[in-house]
N, C-alpha and C. Protein backbone atom coordinates (compact mmCIF):
# COMPACT_ATOMS: atom_id res chain seq x y z
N UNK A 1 0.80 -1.21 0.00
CA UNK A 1 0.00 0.00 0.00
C UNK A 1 0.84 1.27 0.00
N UNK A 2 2.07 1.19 0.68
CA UNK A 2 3.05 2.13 0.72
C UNK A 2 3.31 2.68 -0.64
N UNK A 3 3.59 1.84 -1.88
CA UNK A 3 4.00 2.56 -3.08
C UNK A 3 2.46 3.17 -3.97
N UNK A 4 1.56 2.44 -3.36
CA UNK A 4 0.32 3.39 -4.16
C UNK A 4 0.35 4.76 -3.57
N UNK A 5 0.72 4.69 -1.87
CA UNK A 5 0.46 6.23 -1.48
C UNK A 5 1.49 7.36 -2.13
N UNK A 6 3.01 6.25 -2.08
CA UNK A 6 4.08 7.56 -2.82
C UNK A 6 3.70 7.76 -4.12
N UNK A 7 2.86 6.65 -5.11
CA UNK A 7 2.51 6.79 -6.19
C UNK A 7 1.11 8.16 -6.49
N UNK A 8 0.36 8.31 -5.44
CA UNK A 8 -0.56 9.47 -5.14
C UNK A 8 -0.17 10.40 -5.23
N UNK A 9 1.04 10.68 -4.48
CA UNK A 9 1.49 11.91 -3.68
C UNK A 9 2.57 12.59 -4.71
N UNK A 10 3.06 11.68 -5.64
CA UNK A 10 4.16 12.08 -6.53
C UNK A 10 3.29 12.50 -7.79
N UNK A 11 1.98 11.88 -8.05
CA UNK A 11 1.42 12.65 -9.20
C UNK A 11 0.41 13.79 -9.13
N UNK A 12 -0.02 13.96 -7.51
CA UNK A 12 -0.60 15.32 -7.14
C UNK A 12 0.29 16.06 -7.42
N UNK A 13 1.86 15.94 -6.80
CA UNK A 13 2.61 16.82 -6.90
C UNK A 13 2.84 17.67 -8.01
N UNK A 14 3.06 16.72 -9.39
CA UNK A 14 3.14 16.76 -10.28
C UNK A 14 1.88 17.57 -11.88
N UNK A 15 0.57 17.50 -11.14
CA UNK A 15 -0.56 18.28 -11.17
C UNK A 15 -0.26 19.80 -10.90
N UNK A 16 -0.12 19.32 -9.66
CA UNK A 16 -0.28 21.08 -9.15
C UNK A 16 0.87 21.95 -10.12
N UNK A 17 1.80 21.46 -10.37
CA UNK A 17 2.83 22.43 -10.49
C UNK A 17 2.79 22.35 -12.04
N UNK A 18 1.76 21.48 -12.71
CA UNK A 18 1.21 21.74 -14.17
C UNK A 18 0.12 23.02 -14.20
N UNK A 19 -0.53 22.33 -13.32
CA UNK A 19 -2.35 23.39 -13.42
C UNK A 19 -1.27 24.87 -12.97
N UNK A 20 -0.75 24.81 -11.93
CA UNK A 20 -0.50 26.35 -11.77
C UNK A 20 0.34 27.29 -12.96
N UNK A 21 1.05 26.66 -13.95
CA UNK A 21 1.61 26.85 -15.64
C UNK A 21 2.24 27.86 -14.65
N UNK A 22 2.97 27.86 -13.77
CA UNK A 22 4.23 29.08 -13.74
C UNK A 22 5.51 28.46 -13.06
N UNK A 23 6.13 28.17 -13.89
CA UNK A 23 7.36 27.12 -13.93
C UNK A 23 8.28 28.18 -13.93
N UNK A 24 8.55 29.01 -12.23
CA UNK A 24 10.14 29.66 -12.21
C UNK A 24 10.88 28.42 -11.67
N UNK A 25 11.63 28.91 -12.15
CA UNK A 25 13.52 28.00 -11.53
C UNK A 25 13.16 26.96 -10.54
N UNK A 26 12.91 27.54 -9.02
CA UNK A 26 12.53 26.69 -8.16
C UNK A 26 11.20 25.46 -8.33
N UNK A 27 10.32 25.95 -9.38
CA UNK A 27 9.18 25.01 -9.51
C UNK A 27 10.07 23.96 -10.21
N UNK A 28 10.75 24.28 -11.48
CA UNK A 28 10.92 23.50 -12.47
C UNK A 28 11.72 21.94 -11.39
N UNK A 29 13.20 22.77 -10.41
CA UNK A 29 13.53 21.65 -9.80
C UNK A 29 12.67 20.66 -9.24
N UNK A 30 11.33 21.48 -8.65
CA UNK A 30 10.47 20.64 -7.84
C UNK A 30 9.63 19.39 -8.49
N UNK A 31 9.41 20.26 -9.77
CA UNK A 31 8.86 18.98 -10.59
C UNK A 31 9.66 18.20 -11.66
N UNK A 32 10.76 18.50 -11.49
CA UNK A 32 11.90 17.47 -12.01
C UNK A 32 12.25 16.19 -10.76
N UNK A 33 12.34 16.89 -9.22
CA UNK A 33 12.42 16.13 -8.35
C UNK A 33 11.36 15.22 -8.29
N UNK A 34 9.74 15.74 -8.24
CA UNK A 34 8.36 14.76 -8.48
C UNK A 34 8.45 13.35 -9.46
N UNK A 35 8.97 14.32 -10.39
CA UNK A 35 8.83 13.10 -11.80
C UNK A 35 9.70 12.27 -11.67
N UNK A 36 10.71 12.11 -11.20
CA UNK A 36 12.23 11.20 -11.22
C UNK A 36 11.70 10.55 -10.17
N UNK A 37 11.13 10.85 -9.37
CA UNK A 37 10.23 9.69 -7.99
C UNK A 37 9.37 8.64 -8.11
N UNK A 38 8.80 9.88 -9.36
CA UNK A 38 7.08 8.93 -9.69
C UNK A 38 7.88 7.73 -10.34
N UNK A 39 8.90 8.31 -11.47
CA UNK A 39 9.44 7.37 -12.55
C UNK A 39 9.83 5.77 -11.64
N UNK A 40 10.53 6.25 -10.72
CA UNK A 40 11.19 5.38 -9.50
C UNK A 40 10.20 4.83 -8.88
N UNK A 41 8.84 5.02 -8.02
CA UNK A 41 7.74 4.66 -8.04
C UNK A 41 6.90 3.62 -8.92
N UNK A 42 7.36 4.33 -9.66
CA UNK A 42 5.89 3.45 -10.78
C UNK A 42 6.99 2.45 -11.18
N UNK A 43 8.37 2.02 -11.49
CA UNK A 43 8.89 1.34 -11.58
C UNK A 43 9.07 0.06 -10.66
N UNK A 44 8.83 0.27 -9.96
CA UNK A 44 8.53 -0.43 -8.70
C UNK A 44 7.61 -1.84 -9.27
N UNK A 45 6.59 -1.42 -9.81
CA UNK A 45 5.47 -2.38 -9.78
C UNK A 45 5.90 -2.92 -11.08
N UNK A 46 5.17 -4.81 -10.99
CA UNK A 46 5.70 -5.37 -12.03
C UNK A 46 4.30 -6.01 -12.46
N UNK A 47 3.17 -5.61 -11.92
CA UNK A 47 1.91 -6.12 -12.41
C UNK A 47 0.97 -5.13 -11.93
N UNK A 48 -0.48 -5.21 -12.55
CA UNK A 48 -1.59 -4.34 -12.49
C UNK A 48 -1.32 -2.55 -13.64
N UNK A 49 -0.65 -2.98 -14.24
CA UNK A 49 -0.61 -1.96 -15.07
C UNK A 49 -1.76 -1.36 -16.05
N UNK A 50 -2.85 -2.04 -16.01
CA UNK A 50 -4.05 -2.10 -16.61
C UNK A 50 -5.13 -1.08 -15.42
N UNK A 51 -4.84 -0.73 -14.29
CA UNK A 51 -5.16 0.09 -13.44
C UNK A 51 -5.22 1.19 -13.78
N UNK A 52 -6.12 2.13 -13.07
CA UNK A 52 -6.18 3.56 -13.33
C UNK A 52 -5.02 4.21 -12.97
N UNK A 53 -4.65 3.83 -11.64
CA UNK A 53 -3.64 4.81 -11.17
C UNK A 53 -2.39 4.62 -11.85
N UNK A 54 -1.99 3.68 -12.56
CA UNK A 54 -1.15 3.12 -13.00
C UNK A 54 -1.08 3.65 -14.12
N UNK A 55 -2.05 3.53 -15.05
CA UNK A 55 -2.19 4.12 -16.20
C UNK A 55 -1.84 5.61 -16.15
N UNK A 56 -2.47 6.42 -15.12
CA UNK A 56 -2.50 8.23 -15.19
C UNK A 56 -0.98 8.33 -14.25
N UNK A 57 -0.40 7.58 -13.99
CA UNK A 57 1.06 7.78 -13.70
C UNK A 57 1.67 7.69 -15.24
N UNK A 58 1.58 6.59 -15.98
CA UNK A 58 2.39 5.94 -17.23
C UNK A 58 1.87 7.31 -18.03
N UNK A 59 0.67 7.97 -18.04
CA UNK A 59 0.65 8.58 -19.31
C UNK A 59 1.26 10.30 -18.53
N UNK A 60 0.94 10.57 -17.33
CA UNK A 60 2.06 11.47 -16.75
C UNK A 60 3.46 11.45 -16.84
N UNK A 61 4.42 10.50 -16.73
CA UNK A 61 5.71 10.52 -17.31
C UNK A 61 5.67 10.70 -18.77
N UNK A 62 4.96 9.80 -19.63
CA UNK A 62 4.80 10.04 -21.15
C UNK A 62 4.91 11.78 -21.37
N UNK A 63 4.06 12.19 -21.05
CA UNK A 63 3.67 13.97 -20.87
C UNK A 63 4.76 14.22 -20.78
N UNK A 64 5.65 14.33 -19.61
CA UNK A 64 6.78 14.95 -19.11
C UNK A 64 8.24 14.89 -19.64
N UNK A 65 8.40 13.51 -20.02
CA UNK A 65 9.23 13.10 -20.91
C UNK A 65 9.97 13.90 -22.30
């Protein structure tokens, strides 16, 4: 259950600092730091990829990438 919650918490992160579209310096690190987590996160799992959360992580790195 532990990696679904960091898996939550790394793509809220990753939201907010989209929806708010003002990417100074300090945001950009923050959501470079988010995404390299989630990436690390979502790597983690080796089944259920057919999941929602799973999916809106996979197509969030896709995005970011």
């Amino acid at each position: 259950m532990q990696s679904i919650s960091n898996l939550f918490s790394k793509v809220n992160i990753i939201r907010c600092h989209i929806s708010h579209g003002s990417m100074i310096a300090p945001e950009i690190v923050i959501c470079k730091y988010a995404t390299d987590h989630l990436a690390l996160v979502y790597n983690w799992f080796t089944e259920g990829f057919d999941t929602g959360d799973l999916k809106i992580a996979e197509a969030l790195l896709k995005d970011l990438s």
